[in-house]
C-alpha atoms as a PDB file:
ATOM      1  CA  UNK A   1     -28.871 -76.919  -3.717  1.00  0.00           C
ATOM      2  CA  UNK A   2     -28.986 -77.520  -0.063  1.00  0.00           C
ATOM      3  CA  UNK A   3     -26.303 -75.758   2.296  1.00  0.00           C
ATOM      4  CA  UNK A   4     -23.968 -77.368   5.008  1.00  0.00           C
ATOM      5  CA  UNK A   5     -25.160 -75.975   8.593  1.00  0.00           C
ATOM      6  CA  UNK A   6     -22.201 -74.766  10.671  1.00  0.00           C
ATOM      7  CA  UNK A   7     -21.472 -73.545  14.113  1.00  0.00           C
ATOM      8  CA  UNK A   8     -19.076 -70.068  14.074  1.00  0.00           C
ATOM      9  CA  UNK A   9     -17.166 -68.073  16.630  1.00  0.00           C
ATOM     10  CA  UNK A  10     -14.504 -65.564  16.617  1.00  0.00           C
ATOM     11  CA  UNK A  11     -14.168 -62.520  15.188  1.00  0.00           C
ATOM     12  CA  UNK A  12     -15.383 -61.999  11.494  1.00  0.00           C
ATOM     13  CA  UNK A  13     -12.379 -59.942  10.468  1.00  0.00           C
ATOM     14  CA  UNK A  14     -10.383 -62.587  11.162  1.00  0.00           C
ATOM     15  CA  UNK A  15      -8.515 -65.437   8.412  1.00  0.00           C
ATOM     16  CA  UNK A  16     -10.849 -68.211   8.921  1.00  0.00           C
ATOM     17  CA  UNK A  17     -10.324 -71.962  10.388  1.00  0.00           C
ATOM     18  CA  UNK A  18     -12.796 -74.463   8.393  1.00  0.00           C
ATOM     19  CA  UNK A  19     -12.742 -77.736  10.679  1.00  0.00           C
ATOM     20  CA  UNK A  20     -14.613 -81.013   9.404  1.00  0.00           C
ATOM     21  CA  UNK A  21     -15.243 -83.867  11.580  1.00  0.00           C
ATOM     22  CA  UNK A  22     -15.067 -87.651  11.099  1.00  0.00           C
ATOM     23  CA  UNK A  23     -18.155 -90.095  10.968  1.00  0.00           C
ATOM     24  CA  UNK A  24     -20.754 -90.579  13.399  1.00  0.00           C
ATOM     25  CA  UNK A  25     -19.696 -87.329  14.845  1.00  0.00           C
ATOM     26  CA  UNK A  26     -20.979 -83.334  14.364  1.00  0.00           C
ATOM     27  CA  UNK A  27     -19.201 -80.589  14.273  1.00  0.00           C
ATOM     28  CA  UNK A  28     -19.275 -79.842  17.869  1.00  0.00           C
ATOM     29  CA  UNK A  29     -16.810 -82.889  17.850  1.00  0.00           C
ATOM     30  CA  UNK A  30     -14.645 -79.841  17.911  1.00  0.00           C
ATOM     31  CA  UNK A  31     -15.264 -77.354  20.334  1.00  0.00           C
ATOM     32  CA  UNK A  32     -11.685 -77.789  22.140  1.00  0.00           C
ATOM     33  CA  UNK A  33     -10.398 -76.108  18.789  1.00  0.00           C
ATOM     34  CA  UNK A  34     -13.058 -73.829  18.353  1.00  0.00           C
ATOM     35  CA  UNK A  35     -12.836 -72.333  21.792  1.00  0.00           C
ATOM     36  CA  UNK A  36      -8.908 -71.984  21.803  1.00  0.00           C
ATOM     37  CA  UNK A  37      -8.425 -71.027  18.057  1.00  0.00           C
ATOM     38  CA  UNK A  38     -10.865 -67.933  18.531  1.00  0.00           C
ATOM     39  CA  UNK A  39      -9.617 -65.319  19.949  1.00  0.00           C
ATOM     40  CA  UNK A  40      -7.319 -65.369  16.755  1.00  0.00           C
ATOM     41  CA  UNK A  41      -9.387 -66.541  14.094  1.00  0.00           C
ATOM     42  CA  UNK A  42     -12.675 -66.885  12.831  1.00  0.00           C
ATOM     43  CA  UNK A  43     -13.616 -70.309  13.901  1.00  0.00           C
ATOM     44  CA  UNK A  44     -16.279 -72.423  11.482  1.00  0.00           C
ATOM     45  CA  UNK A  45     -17.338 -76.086  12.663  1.00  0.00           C
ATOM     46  CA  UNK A  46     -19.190 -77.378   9.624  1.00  0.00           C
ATOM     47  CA  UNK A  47     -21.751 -80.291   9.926  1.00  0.00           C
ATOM     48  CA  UNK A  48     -21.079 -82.432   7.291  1.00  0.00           C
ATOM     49  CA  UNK A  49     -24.380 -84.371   4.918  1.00  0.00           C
ATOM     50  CA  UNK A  50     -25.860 -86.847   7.509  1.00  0.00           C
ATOM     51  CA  UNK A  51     -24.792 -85.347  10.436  1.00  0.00           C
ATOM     52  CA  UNK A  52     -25.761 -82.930  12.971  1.00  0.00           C
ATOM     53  CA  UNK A  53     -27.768 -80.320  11.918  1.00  0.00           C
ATOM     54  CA  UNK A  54     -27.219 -81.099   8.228  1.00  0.00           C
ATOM     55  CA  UNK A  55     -29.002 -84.561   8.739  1.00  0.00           C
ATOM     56  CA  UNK A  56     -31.485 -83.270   6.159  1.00  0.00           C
ATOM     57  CA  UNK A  57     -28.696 -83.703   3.563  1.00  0.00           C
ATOM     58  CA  UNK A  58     -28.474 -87.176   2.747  1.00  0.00           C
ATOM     59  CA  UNK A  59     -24.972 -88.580   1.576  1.00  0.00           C
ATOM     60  CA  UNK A  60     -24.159 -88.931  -1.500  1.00  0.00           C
ATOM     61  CA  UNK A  61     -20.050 -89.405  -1.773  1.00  0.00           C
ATOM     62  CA  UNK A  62     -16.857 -87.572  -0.778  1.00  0.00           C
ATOM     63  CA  UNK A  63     -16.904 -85.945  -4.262  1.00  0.00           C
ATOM     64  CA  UNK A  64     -19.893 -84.064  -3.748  1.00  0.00           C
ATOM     65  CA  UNK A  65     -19.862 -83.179  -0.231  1.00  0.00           C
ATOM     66  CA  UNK A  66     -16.832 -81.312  -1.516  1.00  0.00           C
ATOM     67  CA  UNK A  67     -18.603 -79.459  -3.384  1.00  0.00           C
ATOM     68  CA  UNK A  68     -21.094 -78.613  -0.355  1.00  0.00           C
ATOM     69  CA  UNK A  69     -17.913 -77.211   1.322  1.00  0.00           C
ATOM     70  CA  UNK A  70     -16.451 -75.510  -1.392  1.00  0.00           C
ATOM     71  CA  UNK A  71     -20.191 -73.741  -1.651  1.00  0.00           C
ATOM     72  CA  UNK A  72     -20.011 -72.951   1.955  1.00  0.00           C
ATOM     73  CA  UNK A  73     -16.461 -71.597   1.826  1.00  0.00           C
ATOM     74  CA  UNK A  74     -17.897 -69.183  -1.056  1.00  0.00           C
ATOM     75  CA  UNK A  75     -20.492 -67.963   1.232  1.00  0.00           C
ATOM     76  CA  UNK A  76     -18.991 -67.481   4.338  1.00  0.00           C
ATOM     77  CA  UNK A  77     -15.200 -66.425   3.539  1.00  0.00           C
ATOM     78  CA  UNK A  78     -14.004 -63.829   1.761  1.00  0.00           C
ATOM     79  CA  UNK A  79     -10.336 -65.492   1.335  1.00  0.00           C
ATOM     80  CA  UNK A  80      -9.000 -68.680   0.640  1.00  0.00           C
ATOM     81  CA  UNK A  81      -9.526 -71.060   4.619  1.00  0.00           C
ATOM     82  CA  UNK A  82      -7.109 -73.160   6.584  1.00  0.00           C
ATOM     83  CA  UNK A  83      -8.479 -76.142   6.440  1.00  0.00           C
ATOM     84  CA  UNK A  84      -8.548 -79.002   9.340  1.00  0.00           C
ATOM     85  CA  UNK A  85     -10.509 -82.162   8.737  1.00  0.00           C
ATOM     86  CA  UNK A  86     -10.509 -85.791  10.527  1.00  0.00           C
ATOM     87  CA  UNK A  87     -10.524 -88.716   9.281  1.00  0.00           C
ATOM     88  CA  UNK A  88     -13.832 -88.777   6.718  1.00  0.00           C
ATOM     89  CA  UNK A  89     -13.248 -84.940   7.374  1.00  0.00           C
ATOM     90  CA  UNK A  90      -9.809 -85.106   6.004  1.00  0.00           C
ATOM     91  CA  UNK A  91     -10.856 -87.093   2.951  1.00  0.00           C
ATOM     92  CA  UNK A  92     -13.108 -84.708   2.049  1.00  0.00           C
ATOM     93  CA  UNK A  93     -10.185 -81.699   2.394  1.00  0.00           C
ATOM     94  CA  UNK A  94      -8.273 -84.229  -0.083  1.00  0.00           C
ATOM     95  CA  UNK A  95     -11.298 -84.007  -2.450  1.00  0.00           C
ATOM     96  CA  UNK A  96     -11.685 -80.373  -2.226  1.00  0.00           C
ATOM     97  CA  UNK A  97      -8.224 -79.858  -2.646  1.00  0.00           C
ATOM     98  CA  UNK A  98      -8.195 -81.939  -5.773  1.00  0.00           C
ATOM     99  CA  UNK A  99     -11.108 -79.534  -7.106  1.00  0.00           C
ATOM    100  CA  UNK A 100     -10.643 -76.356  -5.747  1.00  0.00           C
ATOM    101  CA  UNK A 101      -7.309 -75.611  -4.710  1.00  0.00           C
ATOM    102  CA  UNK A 102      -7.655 -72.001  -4.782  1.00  0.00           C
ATOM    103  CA  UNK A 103     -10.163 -72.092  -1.909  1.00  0.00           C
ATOM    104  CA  UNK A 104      -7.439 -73.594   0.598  1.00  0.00           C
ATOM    105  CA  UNK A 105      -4.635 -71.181   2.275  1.00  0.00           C
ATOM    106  CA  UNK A 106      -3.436 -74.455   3.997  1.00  0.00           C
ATOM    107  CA  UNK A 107      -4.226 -77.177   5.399  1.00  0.00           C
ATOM    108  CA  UNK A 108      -3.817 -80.309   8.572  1.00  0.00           C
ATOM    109  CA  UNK A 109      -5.665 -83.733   7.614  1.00  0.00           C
ATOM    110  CA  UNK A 110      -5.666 -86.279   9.949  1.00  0.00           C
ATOM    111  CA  UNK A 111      -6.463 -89.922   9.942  1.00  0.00           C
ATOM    112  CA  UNK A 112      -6.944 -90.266   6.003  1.00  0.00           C
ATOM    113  CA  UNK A 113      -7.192 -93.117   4.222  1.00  0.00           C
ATOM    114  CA  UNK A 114      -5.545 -93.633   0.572  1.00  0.00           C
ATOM    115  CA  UNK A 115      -4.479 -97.268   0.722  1.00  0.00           C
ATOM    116  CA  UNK A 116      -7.294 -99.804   1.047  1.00  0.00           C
ATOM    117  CA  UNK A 117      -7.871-101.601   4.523  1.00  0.00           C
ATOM    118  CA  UNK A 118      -8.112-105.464   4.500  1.00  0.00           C
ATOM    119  CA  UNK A 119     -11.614-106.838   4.137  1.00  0.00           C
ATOM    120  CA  UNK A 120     -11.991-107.697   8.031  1.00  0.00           C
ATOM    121  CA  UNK A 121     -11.354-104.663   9.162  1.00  0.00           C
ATOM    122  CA  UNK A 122     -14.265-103.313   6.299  1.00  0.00           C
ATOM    123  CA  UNK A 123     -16.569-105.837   7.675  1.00  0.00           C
ATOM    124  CA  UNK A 124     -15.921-105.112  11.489  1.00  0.00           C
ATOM    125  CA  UNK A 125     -16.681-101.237  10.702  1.00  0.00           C
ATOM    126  CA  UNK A 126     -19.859-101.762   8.462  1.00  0.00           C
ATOM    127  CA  UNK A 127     -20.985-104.099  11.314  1.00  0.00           C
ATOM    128  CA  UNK A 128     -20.775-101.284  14.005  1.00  0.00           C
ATOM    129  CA  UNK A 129     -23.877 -99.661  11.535  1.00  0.00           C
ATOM    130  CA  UNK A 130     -26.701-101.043  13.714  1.00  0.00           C
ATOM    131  CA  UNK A 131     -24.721 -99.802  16.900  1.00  0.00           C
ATOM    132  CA  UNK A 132     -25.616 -95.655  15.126  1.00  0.00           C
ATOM    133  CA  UNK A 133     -28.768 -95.347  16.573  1.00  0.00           C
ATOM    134  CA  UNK A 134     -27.884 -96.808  20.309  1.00  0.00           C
ATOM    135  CA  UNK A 135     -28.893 -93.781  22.454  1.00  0.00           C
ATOM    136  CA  UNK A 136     -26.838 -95.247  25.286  1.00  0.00           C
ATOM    137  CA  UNK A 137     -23.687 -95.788  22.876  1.00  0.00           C
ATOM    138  CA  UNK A 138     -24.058 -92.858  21.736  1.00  0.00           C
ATOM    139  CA  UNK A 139     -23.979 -90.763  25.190  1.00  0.00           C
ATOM    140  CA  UNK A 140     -20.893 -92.342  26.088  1.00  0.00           C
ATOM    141  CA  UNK A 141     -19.716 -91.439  22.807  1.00  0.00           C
ATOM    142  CA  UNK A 142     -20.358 -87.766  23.295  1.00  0.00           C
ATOM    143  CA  UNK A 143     -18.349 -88.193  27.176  1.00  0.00           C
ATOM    144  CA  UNK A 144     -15.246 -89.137  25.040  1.00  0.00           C
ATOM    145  CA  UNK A 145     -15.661 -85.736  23.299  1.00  0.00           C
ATOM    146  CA  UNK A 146     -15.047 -83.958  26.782  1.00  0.00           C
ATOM    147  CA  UNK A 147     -17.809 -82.263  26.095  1.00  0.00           C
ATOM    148  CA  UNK A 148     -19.096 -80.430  29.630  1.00  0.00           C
ATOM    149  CA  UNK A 149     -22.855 -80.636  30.869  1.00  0.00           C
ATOM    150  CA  UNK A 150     -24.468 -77.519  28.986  1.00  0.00           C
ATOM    151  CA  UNK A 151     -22.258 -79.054  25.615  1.00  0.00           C
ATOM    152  CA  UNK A 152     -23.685 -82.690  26.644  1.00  0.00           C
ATOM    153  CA  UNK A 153     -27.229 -81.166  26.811  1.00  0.00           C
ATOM    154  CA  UNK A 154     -27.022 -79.300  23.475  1.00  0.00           C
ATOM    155  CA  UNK A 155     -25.244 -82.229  21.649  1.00  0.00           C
ATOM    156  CA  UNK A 156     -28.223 -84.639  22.901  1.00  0.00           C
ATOM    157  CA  UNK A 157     -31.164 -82.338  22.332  1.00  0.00           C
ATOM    158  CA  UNK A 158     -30.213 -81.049  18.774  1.00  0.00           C
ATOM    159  CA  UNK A 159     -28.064 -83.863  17.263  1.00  0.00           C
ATOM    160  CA  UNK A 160     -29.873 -86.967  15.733  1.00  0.00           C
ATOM    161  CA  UNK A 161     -27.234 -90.081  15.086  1.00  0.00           C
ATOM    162  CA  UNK A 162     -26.430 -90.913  11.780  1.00  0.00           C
ATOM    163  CA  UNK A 163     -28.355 -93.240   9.660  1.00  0.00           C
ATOM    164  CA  UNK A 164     -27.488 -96.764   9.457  1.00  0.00           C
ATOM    165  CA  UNK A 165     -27.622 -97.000   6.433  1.00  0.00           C
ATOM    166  CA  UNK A 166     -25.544 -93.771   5.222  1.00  0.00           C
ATOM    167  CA  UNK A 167     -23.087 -94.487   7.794  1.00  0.00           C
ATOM    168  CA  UNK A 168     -22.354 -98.080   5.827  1.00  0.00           C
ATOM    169  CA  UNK A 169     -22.075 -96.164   2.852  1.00  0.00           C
ATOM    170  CA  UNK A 170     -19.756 -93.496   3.993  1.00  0.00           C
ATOM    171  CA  UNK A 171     -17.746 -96.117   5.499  1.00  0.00           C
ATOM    172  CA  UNK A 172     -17.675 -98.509   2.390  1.00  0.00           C
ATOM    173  CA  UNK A 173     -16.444 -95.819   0.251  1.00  0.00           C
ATOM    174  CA  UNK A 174     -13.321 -94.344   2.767  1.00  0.00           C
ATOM    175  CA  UNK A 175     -12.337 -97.668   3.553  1.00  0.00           C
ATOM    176  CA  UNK A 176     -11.430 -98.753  -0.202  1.00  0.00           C
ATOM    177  CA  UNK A 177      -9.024 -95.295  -0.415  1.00  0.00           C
ATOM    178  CA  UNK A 178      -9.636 -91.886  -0.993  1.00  0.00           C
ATOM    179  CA  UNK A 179      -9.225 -90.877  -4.668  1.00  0.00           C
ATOM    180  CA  UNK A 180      -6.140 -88.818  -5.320  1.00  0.00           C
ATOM    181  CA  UNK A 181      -6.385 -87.925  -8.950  1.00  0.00           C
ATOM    182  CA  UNK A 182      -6.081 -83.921  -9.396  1.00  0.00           C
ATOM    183  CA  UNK A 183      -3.682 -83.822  -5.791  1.00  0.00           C
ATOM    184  CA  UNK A 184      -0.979 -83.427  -7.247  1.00  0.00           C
ATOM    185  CA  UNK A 185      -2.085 -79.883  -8.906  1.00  0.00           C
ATOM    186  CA  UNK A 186      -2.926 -78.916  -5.045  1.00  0.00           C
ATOM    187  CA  UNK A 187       0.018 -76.078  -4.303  1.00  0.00           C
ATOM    188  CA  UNK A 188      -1.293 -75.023  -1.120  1.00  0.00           C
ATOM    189  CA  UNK A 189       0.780 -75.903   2.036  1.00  0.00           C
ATOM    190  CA  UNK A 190      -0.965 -79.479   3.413  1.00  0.00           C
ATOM    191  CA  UNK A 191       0.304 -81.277   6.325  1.00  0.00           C
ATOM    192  CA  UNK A 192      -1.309 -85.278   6.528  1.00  0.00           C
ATOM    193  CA  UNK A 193      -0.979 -86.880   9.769  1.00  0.00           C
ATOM    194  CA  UNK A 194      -1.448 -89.915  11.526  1.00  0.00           C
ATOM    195  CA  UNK A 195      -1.761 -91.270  14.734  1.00  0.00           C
ATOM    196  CA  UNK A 196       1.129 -93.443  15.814  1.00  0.00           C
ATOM    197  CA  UNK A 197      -0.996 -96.024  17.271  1.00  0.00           C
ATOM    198  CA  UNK A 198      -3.500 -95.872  14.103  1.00  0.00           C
ATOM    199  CA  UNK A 199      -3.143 -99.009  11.733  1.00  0.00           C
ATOM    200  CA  UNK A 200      -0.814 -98.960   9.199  1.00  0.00           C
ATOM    201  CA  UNK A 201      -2.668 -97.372   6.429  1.00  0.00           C
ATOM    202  CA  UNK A 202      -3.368 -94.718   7.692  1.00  0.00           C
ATOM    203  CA  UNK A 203      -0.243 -93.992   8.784  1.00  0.00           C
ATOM    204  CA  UNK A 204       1.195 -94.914   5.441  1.00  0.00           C
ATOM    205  CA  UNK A 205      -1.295 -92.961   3.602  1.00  0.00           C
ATOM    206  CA  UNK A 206       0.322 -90.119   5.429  1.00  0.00           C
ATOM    207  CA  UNK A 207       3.729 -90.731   4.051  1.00  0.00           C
ATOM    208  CA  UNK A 208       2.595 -91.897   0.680  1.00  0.00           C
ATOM    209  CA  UNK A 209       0.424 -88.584   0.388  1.00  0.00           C
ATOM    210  CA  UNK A 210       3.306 -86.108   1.727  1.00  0.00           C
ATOM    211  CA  UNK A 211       5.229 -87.874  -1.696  1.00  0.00           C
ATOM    212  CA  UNK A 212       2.440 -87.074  -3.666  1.00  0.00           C
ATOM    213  CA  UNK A 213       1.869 -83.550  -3.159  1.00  0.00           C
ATOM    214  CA  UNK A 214       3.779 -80.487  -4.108  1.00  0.00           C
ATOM    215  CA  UNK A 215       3.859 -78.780  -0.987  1.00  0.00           C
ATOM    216  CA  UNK A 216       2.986 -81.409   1.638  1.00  0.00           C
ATOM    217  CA  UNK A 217       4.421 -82.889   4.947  1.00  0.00           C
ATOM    218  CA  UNK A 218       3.800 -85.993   6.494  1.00  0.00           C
ATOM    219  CA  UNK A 219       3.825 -86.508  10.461  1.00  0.00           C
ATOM    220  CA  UNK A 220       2.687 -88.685  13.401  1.00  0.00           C
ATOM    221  CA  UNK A 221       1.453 -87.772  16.338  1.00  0.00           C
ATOM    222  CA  UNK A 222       3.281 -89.774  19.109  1.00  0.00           C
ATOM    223  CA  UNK A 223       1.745 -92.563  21.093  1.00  0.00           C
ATOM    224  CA  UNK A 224      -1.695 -91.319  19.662  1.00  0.00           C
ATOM    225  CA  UNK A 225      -5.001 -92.881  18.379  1.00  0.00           C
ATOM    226  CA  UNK A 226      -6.905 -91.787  15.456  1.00  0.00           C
ATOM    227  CA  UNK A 227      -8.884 -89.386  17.338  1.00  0.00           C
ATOM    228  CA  UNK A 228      -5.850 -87.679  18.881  1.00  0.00           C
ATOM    229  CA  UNK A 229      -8.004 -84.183  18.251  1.00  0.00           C
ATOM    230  CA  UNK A 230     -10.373 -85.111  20.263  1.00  0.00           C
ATOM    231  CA  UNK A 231      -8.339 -86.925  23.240  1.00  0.00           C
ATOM    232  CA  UNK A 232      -5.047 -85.517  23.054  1.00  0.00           C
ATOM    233  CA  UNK A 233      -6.131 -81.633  22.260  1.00  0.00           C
ATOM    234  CA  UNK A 234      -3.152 -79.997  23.733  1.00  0.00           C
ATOM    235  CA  UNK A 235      -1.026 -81.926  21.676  1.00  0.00           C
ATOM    236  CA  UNK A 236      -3.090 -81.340  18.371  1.00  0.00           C
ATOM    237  CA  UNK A 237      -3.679 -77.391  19.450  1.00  0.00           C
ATOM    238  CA  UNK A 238      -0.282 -77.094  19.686  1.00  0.00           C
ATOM    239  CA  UNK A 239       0.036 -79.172  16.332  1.00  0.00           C
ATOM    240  CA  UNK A 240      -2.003 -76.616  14.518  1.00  0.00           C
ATOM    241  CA  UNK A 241      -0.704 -73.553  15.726  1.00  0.00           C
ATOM    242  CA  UNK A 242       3.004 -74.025  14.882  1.00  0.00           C
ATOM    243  CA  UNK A 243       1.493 -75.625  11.302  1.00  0.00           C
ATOM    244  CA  UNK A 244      -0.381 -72.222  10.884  1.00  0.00           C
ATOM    245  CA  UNK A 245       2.707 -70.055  11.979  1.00  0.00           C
ATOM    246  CA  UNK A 246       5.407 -71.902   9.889  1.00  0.00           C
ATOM    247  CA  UNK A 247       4.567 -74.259   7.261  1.00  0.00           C
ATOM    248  CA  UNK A 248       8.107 -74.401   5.815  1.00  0.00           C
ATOM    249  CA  UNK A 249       9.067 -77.166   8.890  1.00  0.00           C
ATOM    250  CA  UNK A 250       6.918 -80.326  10.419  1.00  0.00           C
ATOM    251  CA  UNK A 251       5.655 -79.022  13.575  1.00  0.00           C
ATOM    252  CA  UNK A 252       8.244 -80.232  16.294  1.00  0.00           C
ATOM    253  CA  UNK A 253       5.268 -81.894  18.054  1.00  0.00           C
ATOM    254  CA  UNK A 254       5.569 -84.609  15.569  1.00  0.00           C
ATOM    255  CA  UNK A 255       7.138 -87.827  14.109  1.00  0.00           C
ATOM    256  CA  UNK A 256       8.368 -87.805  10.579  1.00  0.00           C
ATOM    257  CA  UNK A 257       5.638 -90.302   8.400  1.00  0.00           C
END
């Protein structure tokens, strides 16, 4: 059974922040979060199959990189995580939540997809495969992280781009809509949110999954893009804070879904 690779930081004793990044991107996608979050909280940036330093780990589906969490969870956590995951991140926190509930204290997922996307925008994506392996692309790609120059070293020396071909596959399988069967048995307080400016599925996936779910809230983040984590971090820090202080209201930083 192979094992997710992760990055950690804060202290041990601490409740524990499990944060899974989107496609094409590691885990160090987020090191804004990890180096605020950590003085409070035991900070884990998992790289997902394909990715990073699990690029060993070929992909197989959102169902069973699930499971790869929910092993990793097991071995590193002694209670139930808060969960944060974007985009294919945050599909794969909908699958894990639909299989093991009990491993999830709560949980912010951004940029998910339940509704399918028109076939265009399918073929556009899948189209961007050949563009994985661009070095150049994918150094500018690692600027829009903010990442600073020992970061930008690190992330170029130990991080391979994904796979063509696995990205086409990760991509064909989000883009049709993330399977909600077993959601509605997840009791754990879930906030889904959406960038404003993201297209309309996702941001109706928000709403349509805040109906769905027992104990969940939909928001948008204002005048924001999909990766809003990654280019508006104040605004998502502050997202995730109040969320993990007070789940019982949508965190005042956001529009209603």
């Amino acid at each position: 059974m192979p094992h997710l690779a992760f990055e950690a930081s804060g202290p041990e004793s601490a409740e524990t922040i499990l944060f899974l990044h989107g496609a094409g991107w590691p885990g160090i996608t987020w090191h804004q979060q990890m180096k605020h979050f950590s003085e409070s909280y035991r900070c884990l940036a998992a790289d997902l199959p394909g990715h990073g330093a699990s690029s060993g780990i070929g992909w197989q589906s959102l169902d069973a990189t699930a499971k790869l969490v929910a092993d990793l969870i097991e071995s590193v956590a002694d209670q139930p995580v808060h969960l944060v995951g974007l985009s294919m991140g945050g599909d794969v926190g909908l699958r894990l939540l639909a299989q093991r509930p009990e491993l999830v204290q709560t949980a912010l997922l951004t940029g998910v997809l339940v509704l399918p996307v028109p076939r265009w925008m399918l073929k556009a994506q899948l189209a961007l495969s050949g563009l994985t392996k661009n070095r150049m692309l994918w150094r500018a790609s690692a600027k829009y992280l903010r990442l600073g120059p020992e970061q930008m070293a690190e992330y170029l020396a130990t991080n391979r781009p994904l796979d063509p071909q696995q990205y086409r596959a990760i991509i064909s399988e989000i883009f049709v809509g993330t399977n909600v069967e077993g959601l509605d048995q997840a009791g754990c307080p879930v906030l889904i949110a959406a960038g404003e400016r993201e297209p309309r599925q996702a941001r109706e996936s928000a709403a349509m999954l805040a109906g769905l779910m027992p104990n969940a809230r939909g928001g948008l983040a204002p005048k924001s893009p999909h990766e809003w984590p990654m280019n508006r971090p104040e605004l998502f820090n502050r997202t995730l804070e109040q969320w993990l202080r007070d789940q019982a209201v949508l965190p005042d930083t956001l529009l209603p879904a």
